[in-house]
Protein backbone atom coordinates (compact mmCIF):
# COMPACT_ATOMS: atom_id res chain seq x y z
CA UNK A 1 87.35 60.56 -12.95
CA UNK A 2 88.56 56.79 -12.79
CA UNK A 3 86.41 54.22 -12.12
CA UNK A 4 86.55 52.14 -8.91
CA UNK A 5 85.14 48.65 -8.40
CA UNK A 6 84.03 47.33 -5.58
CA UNK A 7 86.53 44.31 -5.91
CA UNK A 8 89.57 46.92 -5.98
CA UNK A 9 88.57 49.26 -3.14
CA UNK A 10 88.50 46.19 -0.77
CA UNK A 11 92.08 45.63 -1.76
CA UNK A 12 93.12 48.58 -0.35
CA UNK A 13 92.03 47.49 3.00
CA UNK A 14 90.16 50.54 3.90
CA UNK A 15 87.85 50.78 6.73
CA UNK A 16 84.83 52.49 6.29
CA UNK A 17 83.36 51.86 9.22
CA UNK A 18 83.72 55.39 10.79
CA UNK A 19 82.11 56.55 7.95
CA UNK A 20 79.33 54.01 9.51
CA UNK A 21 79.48 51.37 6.74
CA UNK A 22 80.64 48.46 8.99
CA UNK A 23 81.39 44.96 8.04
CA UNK A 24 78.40 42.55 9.13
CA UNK A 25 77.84 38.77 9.74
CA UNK A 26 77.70 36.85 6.85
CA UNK A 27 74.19 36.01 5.84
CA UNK A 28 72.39 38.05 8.10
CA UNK A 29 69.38 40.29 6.42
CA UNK A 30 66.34 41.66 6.73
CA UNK A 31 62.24 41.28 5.20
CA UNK A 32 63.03 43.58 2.80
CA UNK A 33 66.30 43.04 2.19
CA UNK A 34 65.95 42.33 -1.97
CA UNK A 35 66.37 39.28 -3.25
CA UNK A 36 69.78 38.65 -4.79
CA UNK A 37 71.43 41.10 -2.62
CA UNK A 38 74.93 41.14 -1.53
CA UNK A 39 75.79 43.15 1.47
CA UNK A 40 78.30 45.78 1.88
CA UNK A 41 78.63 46.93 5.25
CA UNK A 42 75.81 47.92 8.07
CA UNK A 43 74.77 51.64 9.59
CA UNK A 44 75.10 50.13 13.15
CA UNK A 45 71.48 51.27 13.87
CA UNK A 46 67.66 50.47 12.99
CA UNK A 47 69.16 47.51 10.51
CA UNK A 48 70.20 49.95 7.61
CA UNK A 49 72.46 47.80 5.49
CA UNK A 50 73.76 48.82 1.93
CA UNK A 51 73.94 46.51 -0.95
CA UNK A 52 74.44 45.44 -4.71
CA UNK A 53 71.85 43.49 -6.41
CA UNK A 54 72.14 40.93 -8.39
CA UNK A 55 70.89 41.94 -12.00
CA UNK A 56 71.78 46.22 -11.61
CA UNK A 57 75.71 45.99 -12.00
CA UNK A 58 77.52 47.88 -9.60
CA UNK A 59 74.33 49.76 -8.28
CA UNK A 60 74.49 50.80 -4.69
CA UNK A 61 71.35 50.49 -2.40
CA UNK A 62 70.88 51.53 0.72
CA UNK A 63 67.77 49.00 3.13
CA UNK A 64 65.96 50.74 5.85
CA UNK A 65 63.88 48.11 7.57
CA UNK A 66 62.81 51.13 10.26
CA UNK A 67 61.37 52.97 6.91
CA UNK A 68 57.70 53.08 6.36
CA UNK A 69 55.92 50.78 3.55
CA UNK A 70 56.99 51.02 0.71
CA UNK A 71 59.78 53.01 0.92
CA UNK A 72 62.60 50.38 2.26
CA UNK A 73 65.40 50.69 -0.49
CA UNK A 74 66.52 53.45 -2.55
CA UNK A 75 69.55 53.61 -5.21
CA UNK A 76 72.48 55.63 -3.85
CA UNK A 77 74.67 55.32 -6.40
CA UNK A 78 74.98 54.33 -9.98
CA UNK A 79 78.53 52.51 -8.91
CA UNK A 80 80.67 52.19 -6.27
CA UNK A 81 82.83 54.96 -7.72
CA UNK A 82 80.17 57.69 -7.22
CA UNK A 83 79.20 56.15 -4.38
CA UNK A 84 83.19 56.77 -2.46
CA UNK A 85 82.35 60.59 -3.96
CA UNK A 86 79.29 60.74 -2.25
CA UNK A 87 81.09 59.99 0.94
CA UNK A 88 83.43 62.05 0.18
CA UNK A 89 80.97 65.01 -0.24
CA UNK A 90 79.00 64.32 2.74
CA UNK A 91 81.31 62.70 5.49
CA UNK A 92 79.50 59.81 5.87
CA UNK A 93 76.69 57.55 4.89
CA UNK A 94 74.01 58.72 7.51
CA UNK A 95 73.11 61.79 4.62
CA UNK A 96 72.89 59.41 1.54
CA UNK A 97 70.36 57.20 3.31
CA UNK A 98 67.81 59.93 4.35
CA UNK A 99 68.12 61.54 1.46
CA UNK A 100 65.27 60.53 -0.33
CA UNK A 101 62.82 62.55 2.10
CA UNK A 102 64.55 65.76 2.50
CA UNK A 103 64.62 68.89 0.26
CA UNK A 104 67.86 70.38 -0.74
CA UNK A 105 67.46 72.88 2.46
CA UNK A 106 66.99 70.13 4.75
CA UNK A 107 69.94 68.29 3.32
CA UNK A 108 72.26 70.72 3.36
CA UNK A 109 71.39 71.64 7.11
CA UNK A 110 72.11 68.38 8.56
CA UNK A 111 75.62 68.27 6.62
CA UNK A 112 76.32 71.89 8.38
CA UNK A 113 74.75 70.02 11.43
CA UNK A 114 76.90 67.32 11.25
CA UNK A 115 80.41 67.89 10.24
CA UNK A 116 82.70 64.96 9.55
CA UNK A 117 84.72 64.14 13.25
CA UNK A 118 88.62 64.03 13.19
CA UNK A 119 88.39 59.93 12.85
CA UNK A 120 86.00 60.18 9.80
CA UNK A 121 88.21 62.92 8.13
CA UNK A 122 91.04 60.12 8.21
CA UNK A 123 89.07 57.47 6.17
CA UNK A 124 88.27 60.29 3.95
CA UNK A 125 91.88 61.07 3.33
CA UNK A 126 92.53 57.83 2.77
CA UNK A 127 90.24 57.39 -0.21
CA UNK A 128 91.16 60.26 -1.92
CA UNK A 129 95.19 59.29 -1.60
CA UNK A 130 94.49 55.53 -2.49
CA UNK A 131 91.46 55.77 -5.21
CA UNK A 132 92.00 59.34 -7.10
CA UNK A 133 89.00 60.06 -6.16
CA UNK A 134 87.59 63.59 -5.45
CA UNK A 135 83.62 64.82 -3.60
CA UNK A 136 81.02 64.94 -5.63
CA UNK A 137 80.01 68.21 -6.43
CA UNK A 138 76.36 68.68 -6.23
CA UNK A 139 75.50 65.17 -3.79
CA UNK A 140 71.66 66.46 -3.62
CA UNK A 141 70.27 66.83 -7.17
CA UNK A 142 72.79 63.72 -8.05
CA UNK A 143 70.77 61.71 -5.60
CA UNK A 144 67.31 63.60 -6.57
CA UNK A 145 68.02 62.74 -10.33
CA UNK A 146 68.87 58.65 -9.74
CA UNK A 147 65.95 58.22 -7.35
CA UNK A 148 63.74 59.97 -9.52
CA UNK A 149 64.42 58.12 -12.49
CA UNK A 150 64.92 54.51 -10.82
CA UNK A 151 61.67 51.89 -11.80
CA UNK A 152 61.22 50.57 -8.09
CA UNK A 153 58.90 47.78 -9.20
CA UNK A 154 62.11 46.12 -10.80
CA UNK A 155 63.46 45.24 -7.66
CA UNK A 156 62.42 41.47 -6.46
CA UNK A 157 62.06 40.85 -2.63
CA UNK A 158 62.15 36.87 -1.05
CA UNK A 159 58.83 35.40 0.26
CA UNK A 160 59.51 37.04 3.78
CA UNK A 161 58.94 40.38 2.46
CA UNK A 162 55.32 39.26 1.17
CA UNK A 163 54.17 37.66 4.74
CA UNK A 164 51.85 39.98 6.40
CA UNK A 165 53.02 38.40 9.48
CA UNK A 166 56.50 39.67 9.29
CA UNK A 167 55.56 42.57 7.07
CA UNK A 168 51.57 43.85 7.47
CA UNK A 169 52.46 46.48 5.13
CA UNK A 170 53.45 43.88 2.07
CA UNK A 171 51.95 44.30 -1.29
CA UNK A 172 50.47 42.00 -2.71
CA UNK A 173 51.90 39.66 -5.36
CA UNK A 174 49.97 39.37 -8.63
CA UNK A 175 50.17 35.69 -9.18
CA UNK A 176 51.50 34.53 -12.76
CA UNK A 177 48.68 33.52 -14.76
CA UNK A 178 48.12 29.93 -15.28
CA UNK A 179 45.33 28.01 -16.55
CA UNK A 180 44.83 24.42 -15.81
CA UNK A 181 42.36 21.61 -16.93
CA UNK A 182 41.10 20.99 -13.82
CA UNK A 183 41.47 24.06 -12.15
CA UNK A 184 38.80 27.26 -11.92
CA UNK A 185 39.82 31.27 -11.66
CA UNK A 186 40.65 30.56 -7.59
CA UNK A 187 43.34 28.11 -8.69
CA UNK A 188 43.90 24.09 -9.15
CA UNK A 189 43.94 21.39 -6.07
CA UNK A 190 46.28 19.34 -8.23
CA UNK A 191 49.49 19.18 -9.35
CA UNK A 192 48.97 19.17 -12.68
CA UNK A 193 50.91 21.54 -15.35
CA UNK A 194 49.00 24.58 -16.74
CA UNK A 195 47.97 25.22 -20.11
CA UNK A 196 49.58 26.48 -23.13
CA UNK A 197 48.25 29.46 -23.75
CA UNK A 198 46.98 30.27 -27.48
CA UNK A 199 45.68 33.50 -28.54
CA UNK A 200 42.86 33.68 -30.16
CA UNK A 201 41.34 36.84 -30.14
CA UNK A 202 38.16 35.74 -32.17
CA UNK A 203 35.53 38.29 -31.55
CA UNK A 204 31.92 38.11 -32.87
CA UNK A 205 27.99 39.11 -32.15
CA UNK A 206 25.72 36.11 -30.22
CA UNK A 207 22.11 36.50 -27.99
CA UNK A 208 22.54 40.06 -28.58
CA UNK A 209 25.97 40.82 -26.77
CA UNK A 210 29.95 41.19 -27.67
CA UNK A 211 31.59 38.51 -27.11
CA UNK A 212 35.44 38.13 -27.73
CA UNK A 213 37.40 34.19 -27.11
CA UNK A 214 40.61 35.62 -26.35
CA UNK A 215 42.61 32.30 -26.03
CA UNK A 216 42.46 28.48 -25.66
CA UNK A 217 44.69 26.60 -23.51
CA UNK A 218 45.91 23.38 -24.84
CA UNK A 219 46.37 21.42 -21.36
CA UNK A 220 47.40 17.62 -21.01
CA UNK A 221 43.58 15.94 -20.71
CA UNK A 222 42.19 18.60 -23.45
CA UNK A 223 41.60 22.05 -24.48
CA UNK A 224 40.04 24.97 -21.81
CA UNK A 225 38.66 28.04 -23.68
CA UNK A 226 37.64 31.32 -21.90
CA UNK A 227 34.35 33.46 -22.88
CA UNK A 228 34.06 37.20 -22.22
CA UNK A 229 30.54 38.72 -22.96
CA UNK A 230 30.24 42.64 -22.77
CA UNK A 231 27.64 44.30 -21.41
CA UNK A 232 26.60 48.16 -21.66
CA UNK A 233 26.44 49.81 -18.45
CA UNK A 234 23.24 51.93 -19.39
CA UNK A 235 21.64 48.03 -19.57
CA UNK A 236 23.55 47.08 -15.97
CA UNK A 237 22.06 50.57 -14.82
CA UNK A 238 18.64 50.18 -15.97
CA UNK A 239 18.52 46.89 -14.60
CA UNK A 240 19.25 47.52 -10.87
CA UNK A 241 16.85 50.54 -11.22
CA UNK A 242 14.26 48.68 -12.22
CA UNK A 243 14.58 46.19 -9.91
CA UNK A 244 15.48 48.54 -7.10
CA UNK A 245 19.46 46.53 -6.63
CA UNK A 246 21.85 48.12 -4.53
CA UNK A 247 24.89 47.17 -2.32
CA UNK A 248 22.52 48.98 0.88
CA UNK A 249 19.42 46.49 -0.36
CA UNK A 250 21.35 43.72 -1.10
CA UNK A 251 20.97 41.43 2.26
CA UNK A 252 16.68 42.76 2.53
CA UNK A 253 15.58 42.85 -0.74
CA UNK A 254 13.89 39.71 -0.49
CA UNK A 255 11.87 38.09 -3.90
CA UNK A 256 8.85 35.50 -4.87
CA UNK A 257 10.06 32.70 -6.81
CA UNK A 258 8.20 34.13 -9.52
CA UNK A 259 10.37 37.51 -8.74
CA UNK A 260 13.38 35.92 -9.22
CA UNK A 261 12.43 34.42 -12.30
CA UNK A 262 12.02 37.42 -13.60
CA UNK A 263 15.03 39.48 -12.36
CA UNK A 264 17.34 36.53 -13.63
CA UNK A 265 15.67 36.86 -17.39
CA UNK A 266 16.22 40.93 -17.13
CA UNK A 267 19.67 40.86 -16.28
CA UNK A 268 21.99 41.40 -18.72
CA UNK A 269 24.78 39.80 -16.94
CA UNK A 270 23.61 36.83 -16.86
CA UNK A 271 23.16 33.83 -19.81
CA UNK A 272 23.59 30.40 -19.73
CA UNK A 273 24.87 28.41 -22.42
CA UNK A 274 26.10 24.88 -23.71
CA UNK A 275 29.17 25.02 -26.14
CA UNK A 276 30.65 22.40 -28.06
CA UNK A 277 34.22 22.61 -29.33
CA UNK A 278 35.32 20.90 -32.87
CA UNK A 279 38.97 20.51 -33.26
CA UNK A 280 40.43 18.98 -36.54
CA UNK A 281 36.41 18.16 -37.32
CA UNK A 282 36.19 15.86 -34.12
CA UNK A 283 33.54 16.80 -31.42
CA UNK A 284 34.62 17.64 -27.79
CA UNK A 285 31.84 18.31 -25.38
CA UNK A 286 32.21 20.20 -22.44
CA UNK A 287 32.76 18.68 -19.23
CA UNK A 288 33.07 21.61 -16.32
CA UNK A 289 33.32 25.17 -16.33
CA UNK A 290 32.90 27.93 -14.10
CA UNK A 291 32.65 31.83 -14.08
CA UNK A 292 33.01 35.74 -13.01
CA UNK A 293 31.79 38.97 -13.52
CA UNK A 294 33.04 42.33 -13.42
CA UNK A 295 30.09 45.59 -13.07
CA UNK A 296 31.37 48.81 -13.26
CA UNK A 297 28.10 50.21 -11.86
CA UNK A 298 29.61 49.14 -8.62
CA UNK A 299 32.31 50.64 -6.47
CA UNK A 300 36.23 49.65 -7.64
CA UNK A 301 36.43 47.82 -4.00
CA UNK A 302 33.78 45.79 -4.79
CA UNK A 303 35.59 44.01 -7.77
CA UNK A 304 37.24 40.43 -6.02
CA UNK A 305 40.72 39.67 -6.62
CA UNK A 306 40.24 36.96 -9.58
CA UNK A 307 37.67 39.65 -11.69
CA UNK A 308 40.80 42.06 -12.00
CA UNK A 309 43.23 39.57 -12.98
CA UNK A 310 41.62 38.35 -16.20
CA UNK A 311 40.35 42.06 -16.79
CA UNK A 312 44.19 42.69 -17.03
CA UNK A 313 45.12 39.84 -18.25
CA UNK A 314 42.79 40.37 -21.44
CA UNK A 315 42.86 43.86 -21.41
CA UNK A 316 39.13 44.22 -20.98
CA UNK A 317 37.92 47.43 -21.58
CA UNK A 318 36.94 48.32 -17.61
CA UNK A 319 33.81 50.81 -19.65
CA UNK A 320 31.86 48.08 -19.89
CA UNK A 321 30.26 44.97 -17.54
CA UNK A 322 31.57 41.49 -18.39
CA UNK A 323 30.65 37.60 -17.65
CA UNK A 324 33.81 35.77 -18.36
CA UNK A 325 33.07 32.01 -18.68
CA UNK A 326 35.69 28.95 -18.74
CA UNK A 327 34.84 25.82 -19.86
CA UNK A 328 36.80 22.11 -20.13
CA UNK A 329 36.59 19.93 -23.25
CA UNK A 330 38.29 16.33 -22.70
CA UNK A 331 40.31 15.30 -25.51
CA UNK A 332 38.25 13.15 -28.13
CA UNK A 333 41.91 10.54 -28.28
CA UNK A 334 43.78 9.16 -26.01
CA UNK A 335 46.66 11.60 -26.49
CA UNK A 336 46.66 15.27 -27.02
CA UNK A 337 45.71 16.35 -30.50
CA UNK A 338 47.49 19.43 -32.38
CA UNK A 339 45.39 22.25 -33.17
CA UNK A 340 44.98 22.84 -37.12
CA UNK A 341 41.28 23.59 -37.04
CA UNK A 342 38.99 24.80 -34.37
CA UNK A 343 35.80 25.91 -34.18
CA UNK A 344 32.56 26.50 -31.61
CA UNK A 345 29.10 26.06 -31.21
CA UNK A 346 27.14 28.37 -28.90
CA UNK A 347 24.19 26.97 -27.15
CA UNK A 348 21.99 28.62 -25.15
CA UNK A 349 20.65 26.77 -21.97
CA UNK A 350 16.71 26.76 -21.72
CA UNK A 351 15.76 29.54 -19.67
CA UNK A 352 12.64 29.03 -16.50
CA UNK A 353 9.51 32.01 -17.59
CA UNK A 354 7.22 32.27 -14.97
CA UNK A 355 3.78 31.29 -15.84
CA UNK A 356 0.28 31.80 -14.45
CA UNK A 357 -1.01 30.14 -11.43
CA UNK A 358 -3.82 27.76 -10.37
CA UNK A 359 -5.23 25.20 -8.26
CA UNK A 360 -7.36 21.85 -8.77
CA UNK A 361 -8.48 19.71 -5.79
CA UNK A 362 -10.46 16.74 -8.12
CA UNK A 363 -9.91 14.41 -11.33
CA UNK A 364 -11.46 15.72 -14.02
CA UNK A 365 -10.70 19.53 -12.84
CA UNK A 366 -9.12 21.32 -15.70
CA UNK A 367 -7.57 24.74 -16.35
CA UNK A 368 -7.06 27.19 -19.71
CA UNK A 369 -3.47 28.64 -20.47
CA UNK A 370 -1.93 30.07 -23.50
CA UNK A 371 1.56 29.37 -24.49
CA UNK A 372 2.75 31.21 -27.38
CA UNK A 373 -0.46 32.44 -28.84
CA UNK A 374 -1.95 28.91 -28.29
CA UNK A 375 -4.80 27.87 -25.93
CA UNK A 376 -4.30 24.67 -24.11
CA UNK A 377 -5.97 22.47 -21.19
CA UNK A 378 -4.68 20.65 -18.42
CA UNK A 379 -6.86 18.15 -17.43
CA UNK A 380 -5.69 16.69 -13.99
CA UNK A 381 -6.24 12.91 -14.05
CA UNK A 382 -5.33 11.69 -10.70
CA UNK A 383 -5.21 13.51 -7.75
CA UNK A 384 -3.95 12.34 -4.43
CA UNK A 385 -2.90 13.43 -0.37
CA UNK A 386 0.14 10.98 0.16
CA UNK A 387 3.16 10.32 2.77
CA UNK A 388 6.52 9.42 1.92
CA UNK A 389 8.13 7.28 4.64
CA UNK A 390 11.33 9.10 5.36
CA UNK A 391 11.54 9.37 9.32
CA UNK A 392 11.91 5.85 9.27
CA UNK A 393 15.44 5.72 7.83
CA UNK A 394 16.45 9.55 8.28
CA UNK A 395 19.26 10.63 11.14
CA UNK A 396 17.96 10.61 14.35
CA UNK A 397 17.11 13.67 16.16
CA UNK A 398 15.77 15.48 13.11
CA UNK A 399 12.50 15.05 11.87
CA UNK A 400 11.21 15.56 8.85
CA UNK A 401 8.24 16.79 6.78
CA UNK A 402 6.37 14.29 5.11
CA UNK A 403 3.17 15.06 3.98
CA UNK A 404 2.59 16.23 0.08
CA UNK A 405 -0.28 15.86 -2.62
CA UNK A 406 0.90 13.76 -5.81
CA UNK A 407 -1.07 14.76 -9.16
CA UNK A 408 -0.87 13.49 -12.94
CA UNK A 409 -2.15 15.36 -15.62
CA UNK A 410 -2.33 16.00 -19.56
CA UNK A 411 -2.09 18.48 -21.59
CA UNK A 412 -4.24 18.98 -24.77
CA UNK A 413 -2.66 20.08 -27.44
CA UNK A 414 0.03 18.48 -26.73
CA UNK A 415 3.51 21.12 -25.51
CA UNK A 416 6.63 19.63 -26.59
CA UNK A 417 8.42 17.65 -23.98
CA UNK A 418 10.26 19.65 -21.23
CA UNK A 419 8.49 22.79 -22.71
CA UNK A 420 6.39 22.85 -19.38
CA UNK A 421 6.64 22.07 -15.51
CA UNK A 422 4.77 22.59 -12.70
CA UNK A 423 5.83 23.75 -9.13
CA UNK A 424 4.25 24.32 -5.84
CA UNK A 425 3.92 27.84 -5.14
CA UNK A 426 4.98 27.00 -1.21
CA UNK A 427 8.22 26.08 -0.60
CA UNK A 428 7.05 23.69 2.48
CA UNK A 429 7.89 23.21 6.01
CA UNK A 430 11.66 22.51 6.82
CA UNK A 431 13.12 19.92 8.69
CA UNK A 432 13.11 20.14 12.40
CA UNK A 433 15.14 19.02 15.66
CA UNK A 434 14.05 16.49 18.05
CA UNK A 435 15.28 14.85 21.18
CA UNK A 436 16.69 11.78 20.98
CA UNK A 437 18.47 9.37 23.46
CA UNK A 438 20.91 7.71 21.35
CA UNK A 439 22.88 7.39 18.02
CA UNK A 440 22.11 6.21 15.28
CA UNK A 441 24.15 6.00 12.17
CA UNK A 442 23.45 8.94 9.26
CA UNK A 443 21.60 7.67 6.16
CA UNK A 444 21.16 9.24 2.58
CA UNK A 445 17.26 8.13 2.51
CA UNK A 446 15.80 12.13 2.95
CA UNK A 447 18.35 13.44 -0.10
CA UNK A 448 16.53 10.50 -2.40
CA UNK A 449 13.13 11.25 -1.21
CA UNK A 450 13.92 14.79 -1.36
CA UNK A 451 15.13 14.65 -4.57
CA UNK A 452 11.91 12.88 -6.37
CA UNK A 453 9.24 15.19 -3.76
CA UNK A 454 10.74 18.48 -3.12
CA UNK A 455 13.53 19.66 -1.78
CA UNK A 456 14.17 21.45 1.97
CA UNK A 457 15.01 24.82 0.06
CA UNK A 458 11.96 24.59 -2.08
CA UNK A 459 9.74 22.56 -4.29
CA UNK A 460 10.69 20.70 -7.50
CA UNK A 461 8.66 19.64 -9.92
CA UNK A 462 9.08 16.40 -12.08
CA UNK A 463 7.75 15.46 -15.48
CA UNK A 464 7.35 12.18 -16.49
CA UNK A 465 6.19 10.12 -19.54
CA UNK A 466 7.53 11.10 -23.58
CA UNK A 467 4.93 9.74 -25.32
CA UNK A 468 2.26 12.27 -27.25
CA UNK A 469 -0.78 12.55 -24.91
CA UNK A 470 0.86 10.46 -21.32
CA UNK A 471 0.23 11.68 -18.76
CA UNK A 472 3.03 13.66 -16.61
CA UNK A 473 2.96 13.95 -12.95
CA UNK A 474 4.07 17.06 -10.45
CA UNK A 475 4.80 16.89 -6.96
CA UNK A 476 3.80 19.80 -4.44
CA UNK A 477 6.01 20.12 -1.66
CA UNK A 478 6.12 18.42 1.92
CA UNK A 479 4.52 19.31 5.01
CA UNK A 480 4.21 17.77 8.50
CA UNK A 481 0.62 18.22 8.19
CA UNK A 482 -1.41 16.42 5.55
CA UNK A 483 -1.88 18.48 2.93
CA UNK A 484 -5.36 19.94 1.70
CA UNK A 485 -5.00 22.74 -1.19
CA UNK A 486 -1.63 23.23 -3.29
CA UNK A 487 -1.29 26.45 -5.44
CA UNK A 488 0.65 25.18 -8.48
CA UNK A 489 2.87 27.16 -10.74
CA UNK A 490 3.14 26.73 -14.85
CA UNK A 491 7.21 27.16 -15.36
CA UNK A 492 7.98 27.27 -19.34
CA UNK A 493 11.12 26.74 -20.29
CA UNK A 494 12.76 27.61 -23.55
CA UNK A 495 15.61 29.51 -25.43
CA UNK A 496 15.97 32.96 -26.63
CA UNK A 497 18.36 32.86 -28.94
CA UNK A 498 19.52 30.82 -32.38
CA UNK A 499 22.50 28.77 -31.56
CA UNK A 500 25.50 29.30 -33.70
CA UNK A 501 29.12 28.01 -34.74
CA UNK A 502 31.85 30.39 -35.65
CA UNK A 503 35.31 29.02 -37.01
CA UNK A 504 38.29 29.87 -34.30
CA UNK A 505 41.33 28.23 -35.79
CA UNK A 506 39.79 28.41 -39.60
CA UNK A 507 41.80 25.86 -42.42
């Protein structure tokens, strides 16, 4: 059997629009007409239109707009040749295009059904006098057989088919991946270029996890390196057991500070660290980075959008929990440098530990702890009811608390600075609205005050004083009534684990 092109058919000047492949206006198409399509004639009805496109030869595709998500185009024929057979064996184009629904049965019943009229007979004549063609002989299993075998996902659609105004059913588009300097997993604000992407692969044991570096990004204001820490689900498991964490819980379950403390030093998906990069044996310190987490103790609809494109992206093992972290080094030059060697330190960030609680209401009061197998006084030196003027200079028609007890106090032996803070175990009275008859202008006097007493959402401590043996000082937090007894907290704070460099790009 010859073989017909599109280009010589039309030569011929043959109609086909009996056979209800009518010509159309130019340029007019559909959502889900593909992308790179190139029309051939229209059913007349519900917007069917059938097509080439771009990048499958001479192809034939039928579009059904009418058709339900996803199934909008289907190959007819694997050229325009087979496709003037199929024609030819069915007596027009109405068969072809539902074809991909029916069984053999209900295909051959609507042919029986729907015998070729006198004017579509004509057309056919014509193409078998002017092409050489004859029917196809078996037009139902040579449909079955295409359609079966055709990879839908290779067909590309325009940004009209992916608008869920115009089509609610669209898919959605996995973004190409792009890393930028600036940027996070949700994207970058800027218009800056993304990252080179270099694989790295580097996988190694730290603070008692897996952890795999899968690539650096070599951007134009430095490098951006990605961290992936596994976790076993029987530790993610035993965790939220323990702790009693469920989605159902998750808005009540409600903690003490000291609670909390706790539950974030027992969960294995969480560690904080510091990491400094060395490229070509310069230091580059990390300026911003951000992170996500994927728990496959949790339903698969619980996993957000960004969690599931690095998973795929890195081909993370879905078996097993992970904390993927991204961090930003600036370059250490004023120009890009090229990466011969590269390697990482891991630093762990000091973690809070809840310690016991007390109060004092004197100078001269003291209280016993042990840190570490070591018993130690605090001796309170000054202690003091006092006001902070905030109301004065804070927005009108808010008023806030400002009523707190100021202490200083030593510790003997001596803890190593930033080993030890203390907290208020009361996280205070929160501002409140008053009613007041006219404007005034908004000032940033509460966030200092705030920030050196204790904060709306809870108290802070401060330490002050480096020296062996000076005395350091704790705020409790702020009330609107003076304040008489304060139950303070001890918070240590320390790391868990060694640090540790490991060679990424070695010499």
């Amino acid at each position: 059997m010859q073989h017909i092109t599109y280009q010589a058919f039309q030569k011929k000047g043959i109609d086909l629009a009996p056979l209800e492949i009518e010509k159309g206006a130019d340029g007019l198409t559909y959502f889900c007409t593909p992308r790179g399509a190139r029309i051939i004639g229209w059913a007349g009805v519900d917007g069917i239109h059938y097509c080439f496109i771009r990048g499958f030869g001479e192809m034939v595709f039928s579009v059904s707009p009418m058709n339900l998500a996803p199934h909008y185009v289907h190959p007819l024929a694997s050229d325009f040749s087979d496709f003037l057979r199929l024609l030819l064996a069915c007596g027009n184009s109405a068969a072809l295009e539902q074809a991909w629904q029916w069984d053999r049965e209900q295909f051959e019943t609507f042919l029986r059904e729907n015998p070729a009229t006198k004017e579509q007979r004509a057309v056919l004549a014509q193409i078998t006098e002017q092409m050489g063609l004859g029917p196809m002989e078996n037009p139902w299993q040579y449909l079955r057989e295409l359609q079966a075998s055709f990879d839908y996902s290779q067909i590309k659609y325009t940004e009209e088919f992916y608008d869920l105004d115009m089509n609610p059913d669209a898919p959605q588009q996995t973004p190409k991946w792009e890393v930028y300097f600036e940027g996070s997993f949700w994207g970058c604000c800027n218009r800056t270029r993304p990252g080179k992407e270099v694989v790295i692969q580097k996988e190694f044991k730290w603070a008692g996890h897996h952890w795999l570096i899968p690539s650096v990004y070599v951007c134009g204001k430095g490098l951006v390196v990605d961290f992936c820490m596994r976790v076993e689900p029987s530790d993610i498991r035993a965790f939220m057991e323990k702790w009693d964490l469920s989605l159902e819980n998750e808005e009540s379950r409600e903690f003490s500070e000291d609670e909390r403390m706790r539950v974030e030093l027992d969960d294995p998906m969480r560690l904080n660290f510091d990491s400094v990069l060395w490229l070509n044996g310069r230091e580059l310190n990390q300026r911003s980075g951000c992170g996500i987490s994927y728990n496959p103790c949790l339903p698969p609809e619980t996993v957000d959008y960004e969690s599931k494109l690095a998973l795929d992206h890195y081909g993370l093992d879905t078996n097993f929990g992970w904390m993927i972290c991204r961090y930003s080094y600036p370059w250490a030059t004023k120009s890009p440098s090229k990466l011969r060697t590269l390697a990482v330190s891991m630093i762990q960030e000091k973690v809070p530990i809840p310690g016991p609680h007390f109060t004092v209401s004197r100078p001269g009061d003291t209280v016993t702890f042990s840190y570490r197998g070591q018993e130690h006084i605090l001796m309170v030196r000054e202690y003091e009811a006092q006001t902070a003027d905030i109301n004065s200079t804070a927005d009108a028609g808010t008023e806030y608390p400002e009523h707190y007890v100021a202490m200083t106090y030593t510790v003997t032996p001596e803890l190593p600075d930033g080993i030890m803070t203390l907290a208020d175990c009361d996280d205070g009275d929160r501002p409140r609205q008053i009613s007041c008859t006219q404007d005034q202008p908004e000032t940033s006097a509460f966030a200092a005050a705030i920030a050196l007493i204790g904060g709306v959402d809870g108290p802070i401590a401060i330490t002050i004083g480096q020296e062996q043996g000076k005395p350091r000082a704790a705020c409790s937090s702020l009330h609107f009534a003076p304040v008489d007894n304060v139950e303070w907290r001890m918070i240590f704070h320390e790391t868990q684990f060694e640090d540790m460099t490991l060679e990424l790009i070695p010499s």
